[in-house]
N, C-alpha and C. Protein backbone atom coordinates (compact mmCIF):
# COMPACT_ATOMS: atom_id res chain seq x y z
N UNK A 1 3.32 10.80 -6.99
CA UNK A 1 3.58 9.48 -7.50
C UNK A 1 4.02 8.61 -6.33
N UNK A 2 3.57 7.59 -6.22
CA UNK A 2 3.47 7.04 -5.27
C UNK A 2 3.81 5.43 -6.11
N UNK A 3 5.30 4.43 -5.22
CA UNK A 3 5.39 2.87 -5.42
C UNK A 3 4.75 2.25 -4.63
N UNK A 4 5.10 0.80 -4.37
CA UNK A 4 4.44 0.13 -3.51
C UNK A 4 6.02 -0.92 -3.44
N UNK A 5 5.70 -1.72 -2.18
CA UNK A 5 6.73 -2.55 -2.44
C UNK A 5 6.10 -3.76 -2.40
N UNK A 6 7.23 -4.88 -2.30
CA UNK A 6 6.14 -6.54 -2.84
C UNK A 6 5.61 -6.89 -1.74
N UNK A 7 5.47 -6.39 -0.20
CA UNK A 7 4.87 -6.86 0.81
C UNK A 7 3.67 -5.64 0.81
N UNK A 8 3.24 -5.05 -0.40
CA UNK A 8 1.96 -4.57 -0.27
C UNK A 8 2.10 -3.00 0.25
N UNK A 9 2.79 -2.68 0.90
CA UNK A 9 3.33 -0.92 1.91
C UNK A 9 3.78 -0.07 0.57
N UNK A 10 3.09 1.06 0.93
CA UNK A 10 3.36 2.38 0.02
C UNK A 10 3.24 3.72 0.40
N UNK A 11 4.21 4.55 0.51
CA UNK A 11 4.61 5.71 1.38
C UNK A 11 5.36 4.70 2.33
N UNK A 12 5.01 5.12 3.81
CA UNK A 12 5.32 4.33 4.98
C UNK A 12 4.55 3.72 5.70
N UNK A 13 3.49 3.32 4.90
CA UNK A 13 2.25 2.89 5.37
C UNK A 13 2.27 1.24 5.38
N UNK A 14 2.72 0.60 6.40
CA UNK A 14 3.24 -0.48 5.87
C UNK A 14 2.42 -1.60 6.76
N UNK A 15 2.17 -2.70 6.38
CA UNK A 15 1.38 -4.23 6.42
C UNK A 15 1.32 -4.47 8.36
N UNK A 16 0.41 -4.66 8.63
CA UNK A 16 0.61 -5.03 10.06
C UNK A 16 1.01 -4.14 11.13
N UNK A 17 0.47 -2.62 10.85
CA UNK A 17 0.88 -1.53 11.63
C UNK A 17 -0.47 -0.53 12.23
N UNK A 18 -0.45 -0.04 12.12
CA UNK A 18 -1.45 1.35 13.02
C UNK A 18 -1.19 2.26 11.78
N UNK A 19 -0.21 2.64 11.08
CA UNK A 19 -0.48 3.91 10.17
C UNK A 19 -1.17 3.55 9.02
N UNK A 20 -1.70 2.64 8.89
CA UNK A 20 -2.79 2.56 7.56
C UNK A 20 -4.17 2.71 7.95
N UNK A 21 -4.49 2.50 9.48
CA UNK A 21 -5.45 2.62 9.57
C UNK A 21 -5.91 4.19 10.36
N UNK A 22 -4.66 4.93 10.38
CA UNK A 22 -5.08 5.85 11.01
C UNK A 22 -5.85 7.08 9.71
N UNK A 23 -6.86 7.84 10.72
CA UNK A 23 -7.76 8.04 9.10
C UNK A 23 -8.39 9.80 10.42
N UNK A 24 -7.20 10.47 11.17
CA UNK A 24 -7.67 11.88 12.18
C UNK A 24 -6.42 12.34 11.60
N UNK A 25 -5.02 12.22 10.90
CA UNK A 25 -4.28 12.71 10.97
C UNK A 25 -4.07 12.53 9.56
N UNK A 26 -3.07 14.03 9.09
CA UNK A 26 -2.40 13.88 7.88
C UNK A 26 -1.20 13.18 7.41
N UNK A 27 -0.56 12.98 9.12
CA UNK A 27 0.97 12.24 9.10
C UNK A 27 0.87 11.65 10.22
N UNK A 28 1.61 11.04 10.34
CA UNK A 28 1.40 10.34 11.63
C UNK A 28 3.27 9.12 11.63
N UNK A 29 3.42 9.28 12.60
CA UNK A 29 4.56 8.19 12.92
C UNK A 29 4.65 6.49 12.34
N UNK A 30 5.72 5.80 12.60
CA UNK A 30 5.40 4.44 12.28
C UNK A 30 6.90 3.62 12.28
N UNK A 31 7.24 2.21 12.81
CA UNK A 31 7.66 1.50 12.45
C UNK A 31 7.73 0.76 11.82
N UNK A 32 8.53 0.65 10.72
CA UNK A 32 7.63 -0.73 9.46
C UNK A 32 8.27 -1.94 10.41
N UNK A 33 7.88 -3.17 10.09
CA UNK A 33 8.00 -4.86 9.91
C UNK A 33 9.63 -5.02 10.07
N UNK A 34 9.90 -5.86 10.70
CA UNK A 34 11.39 -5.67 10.76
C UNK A 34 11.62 -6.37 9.33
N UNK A 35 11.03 -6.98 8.36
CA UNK A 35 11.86 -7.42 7.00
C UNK A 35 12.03 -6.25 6.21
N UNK A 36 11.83 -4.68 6.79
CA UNK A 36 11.98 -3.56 5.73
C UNK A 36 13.19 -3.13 6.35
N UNK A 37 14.13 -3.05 5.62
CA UNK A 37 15.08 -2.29 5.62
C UNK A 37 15.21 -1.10 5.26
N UNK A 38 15.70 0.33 5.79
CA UNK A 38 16.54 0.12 7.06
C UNK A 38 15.42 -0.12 8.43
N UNK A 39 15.37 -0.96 9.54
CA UNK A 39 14.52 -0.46 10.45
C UNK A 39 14.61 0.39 11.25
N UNK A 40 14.07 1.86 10.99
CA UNK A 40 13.67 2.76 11.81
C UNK A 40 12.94 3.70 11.99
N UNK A 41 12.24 4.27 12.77
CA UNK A 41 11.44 4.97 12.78
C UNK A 41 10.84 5.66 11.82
N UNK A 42 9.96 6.28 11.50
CA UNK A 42 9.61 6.69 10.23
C UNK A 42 8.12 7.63 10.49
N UNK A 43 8.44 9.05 9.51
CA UNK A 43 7.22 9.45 9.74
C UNK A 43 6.58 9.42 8.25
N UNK A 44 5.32 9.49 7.73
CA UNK A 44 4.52 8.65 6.93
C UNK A 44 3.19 9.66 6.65
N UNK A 45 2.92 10.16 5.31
CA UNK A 45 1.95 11.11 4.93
C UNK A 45 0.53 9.50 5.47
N UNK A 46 -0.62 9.79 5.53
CA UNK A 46 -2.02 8.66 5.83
C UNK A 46 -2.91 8.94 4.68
N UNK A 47 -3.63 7.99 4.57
CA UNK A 47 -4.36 7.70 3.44
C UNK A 47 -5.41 9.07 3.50
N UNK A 48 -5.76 9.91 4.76
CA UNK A 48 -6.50 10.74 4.36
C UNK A 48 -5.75 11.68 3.31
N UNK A 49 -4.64 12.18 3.38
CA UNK A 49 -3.82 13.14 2.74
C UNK A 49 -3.47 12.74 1.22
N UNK A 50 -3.03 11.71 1.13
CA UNK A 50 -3.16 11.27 -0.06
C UNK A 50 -4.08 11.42 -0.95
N UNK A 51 -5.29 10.49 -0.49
CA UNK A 51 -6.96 10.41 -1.39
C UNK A 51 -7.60 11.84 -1.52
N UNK A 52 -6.48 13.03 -0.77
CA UNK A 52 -7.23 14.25 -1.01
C UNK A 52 -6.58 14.86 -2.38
N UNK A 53 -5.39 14.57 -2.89
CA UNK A 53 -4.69 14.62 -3.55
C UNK A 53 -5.76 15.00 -4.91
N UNK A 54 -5.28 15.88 -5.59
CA UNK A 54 -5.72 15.84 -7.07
C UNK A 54 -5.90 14.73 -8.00
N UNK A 55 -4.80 14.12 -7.81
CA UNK A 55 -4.54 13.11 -8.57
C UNK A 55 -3.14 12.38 -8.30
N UNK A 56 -3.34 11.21 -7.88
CA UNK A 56 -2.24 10.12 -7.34
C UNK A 56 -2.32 8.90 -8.37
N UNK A 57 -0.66 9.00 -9.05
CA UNK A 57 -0.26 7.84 -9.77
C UNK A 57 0.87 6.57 -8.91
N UNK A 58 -0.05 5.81 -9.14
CA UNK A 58 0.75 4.34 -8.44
C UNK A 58 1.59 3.58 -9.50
N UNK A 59 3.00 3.89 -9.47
CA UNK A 59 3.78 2.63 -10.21
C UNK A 59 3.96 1.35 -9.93
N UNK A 60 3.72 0.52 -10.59
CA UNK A 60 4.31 -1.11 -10.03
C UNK A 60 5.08 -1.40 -10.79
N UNK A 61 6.56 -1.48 -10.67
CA UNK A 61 7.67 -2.39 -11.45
C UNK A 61 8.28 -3.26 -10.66
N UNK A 62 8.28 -4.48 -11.42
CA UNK A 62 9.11 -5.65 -11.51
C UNK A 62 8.01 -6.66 -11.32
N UNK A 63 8.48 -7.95 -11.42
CA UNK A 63 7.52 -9.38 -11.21
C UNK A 63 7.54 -9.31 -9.69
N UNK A 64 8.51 -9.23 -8.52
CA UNK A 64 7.80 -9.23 -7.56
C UNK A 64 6.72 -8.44 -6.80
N UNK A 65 5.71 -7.72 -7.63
CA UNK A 65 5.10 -6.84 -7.40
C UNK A 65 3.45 -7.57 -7.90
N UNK A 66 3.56 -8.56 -8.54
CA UNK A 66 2.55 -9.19 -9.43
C UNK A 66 2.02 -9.76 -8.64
N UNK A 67 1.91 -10.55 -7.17
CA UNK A 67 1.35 -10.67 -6.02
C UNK A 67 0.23 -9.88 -5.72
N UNK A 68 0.57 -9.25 -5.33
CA UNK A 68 -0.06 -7.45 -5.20
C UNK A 68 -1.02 -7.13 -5.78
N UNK A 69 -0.64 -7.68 -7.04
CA UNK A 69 -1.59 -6.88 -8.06
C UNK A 69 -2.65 -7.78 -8.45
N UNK A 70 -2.27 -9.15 -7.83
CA UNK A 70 -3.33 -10.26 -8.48
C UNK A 70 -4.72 -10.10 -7.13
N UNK A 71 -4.03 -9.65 -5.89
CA UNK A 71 -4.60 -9.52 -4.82
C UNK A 71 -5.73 -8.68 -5.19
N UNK A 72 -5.52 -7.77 -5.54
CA UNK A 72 -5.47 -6.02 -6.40
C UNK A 72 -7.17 -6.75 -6.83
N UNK A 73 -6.66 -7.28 -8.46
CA UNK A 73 -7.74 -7.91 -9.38
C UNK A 73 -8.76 -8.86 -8.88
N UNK A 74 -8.50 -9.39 -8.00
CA UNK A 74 -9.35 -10.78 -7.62
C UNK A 74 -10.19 -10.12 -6.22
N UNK A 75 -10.27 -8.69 -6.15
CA UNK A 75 -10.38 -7.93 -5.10
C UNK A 75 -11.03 -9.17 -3.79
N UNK A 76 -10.04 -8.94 -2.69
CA UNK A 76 -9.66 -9.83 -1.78
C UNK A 76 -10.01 -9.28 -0.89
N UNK A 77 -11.34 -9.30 0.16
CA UNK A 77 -11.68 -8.42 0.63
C UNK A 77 -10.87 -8.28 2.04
N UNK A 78 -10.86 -6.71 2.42
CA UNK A 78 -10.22 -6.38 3.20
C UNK A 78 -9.82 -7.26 4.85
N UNK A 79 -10.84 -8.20 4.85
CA UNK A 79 -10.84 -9.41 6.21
C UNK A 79 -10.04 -10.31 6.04
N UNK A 80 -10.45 -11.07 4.58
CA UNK A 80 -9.52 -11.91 4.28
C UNK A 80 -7.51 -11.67 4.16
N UNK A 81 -7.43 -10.50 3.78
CA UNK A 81 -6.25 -10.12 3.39
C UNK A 81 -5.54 -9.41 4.71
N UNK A 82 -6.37 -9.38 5.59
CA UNK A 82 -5.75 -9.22 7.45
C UNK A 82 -5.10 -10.61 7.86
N UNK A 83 -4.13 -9.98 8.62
CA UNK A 83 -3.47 -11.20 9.63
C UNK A 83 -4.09 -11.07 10.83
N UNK A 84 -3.38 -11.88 11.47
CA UNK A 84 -4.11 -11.89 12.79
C UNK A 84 -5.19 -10.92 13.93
N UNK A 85 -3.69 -9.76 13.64
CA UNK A 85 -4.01 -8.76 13.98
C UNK A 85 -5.11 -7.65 13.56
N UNK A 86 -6.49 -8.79 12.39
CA UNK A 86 -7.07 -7.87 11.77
C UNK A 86 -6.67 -6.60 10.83
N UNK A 87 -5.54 -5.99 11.36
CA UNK A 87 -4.74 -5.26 10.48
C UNK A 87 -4.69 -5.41 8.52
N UNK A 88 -5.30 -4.58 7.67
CA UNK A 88 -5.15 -4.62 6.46
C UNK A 88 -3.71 -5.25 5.95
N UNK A 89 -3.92 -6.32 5.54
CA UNK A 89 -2.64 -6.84 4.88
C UNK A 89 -1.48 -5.73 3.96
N UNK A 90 -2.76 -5.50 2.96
CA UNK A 90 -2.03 -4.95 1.65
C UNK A 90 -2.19 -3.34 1.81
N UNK A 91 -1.74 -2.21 2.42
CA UNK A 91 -2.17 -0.98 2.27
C UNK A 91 -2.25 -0.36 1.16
N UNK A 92 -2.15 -0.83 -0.13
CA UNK A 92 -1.73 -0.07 -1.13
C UNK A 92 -2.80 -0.47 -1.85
N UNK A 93 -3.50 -1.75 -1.45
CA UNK A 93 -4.88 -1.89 -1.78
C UNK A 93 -5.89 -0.76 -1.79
N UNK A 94 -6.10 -0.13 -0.90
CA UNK A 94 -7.09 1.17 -1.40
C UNK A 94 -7.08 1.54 -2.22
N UNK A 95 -5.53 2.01 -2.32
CA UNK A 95 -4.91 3.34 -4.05
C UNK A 95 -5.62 2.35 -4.77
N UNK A 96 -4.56 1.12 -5.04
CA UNK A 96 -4.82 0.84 -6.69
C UNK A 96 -6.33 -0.03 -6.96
N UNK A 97 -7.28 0.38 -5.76
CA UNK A 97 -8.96 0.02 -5.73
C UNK A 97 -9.43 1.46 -6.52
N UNK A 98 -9.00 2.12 -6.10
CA UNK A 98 -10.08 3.84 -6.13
C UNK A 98 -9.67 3.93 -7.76
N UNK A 99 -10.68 4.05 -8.62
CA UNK A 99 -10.52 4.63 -10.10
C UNK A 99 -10.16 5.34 -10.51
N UNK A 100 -10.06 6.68 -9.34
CA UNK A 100 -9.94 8.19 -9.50
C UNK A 100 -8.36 8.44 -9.52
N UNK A 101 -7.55 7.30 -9.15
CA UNK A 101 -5.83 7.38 -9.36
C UNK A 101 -5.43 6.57 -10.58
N UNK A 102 -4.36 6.74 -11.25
CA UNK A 102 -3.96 6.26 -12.21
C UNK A 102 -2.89 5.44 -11.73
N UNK A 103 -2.81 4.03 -12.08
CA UNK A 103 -1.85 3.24 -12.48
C UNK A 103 -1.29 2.59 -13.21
N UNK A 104 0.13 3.02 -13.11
CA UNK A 104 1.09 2.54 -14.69
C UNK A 104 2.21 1.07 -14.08
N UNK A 105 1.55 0.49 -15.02
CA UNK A 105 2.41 -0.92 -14.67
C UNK A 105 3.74 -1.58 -15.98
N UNK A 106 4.32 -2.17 -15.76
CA UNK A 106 5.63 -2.63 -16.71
C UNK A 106 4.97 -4.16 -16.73
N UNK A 107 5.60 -4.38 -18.09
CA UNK A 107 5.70 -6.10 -18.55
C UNK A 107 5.31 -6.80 -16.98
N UNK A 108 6.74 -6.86 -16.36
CA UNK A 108 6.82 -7.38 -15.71
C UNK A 108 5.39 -8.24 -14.57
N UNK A 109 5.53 -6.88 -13.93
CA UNK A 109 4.29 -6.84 -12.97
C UNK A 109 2.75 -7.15 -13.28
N UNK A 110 2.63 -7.39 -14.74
CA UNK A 110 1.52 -7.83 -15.42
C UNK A 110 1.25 -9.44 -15.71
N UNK A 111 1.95 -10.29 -15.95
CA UNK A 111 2.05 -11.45 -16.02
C UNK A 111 0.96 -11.81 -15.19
N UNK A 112 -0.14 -12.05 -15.28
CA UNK A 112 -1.17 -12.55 -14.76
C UNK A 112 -1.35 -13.55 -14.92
């Protein structure tokens, strides 16, 4: 089971970094964004390890999560949703793209 938070990062795979796109390793290192608290170092399962998974459920709770999810629906393609750095904006975009994972959402985070 796997969250996400409202800047899009889930596990430690977080917005504007190198560990979302790394796709040779099962884990791999990472600093998140200095607006994640606490900032420090961090090691981080990668999207290969995950998507190998049997089956991965993504929760989204609360309204600040409804961002995310509108991104999610209006599928925003992966260029557009890069910053500068080309870097995938939203990493959590893959999960809750792939059909083959289940996601359970609250009131909240639904308000579309």
């Amino acid at each position: 089971m796997l969250g996400f938070g409202p800047d899009g990062h889930t596990a430690s795979l977080f917005p504007h970094t190198q560990a979302p796109l790394e796709r040779s390793k099962l884990v791999t290192d990472c600093m998140p964004t200095p607006n994640i608290k606490p900032l420090v170092h961090r090691v981080t399962v990668t999207y290969p390890l995950i998507v190998s998974a049997r089956h991965v459920m993504v929760l989204a709770r609360g309204a600040e999560k409804k961002w995310v999810l509108e991104g999610v629906v209006h599928q925003i393609p992966s260029k557009e949703a890069a910053g500068e750095d080309g870097k995938e904006a939203l990493p959590v975009s893959a999960l809750l793209r792939d059909s083959k994972h289940s996601v359970h959402l609250d009131r909240k985070s639904t308000r579309l």
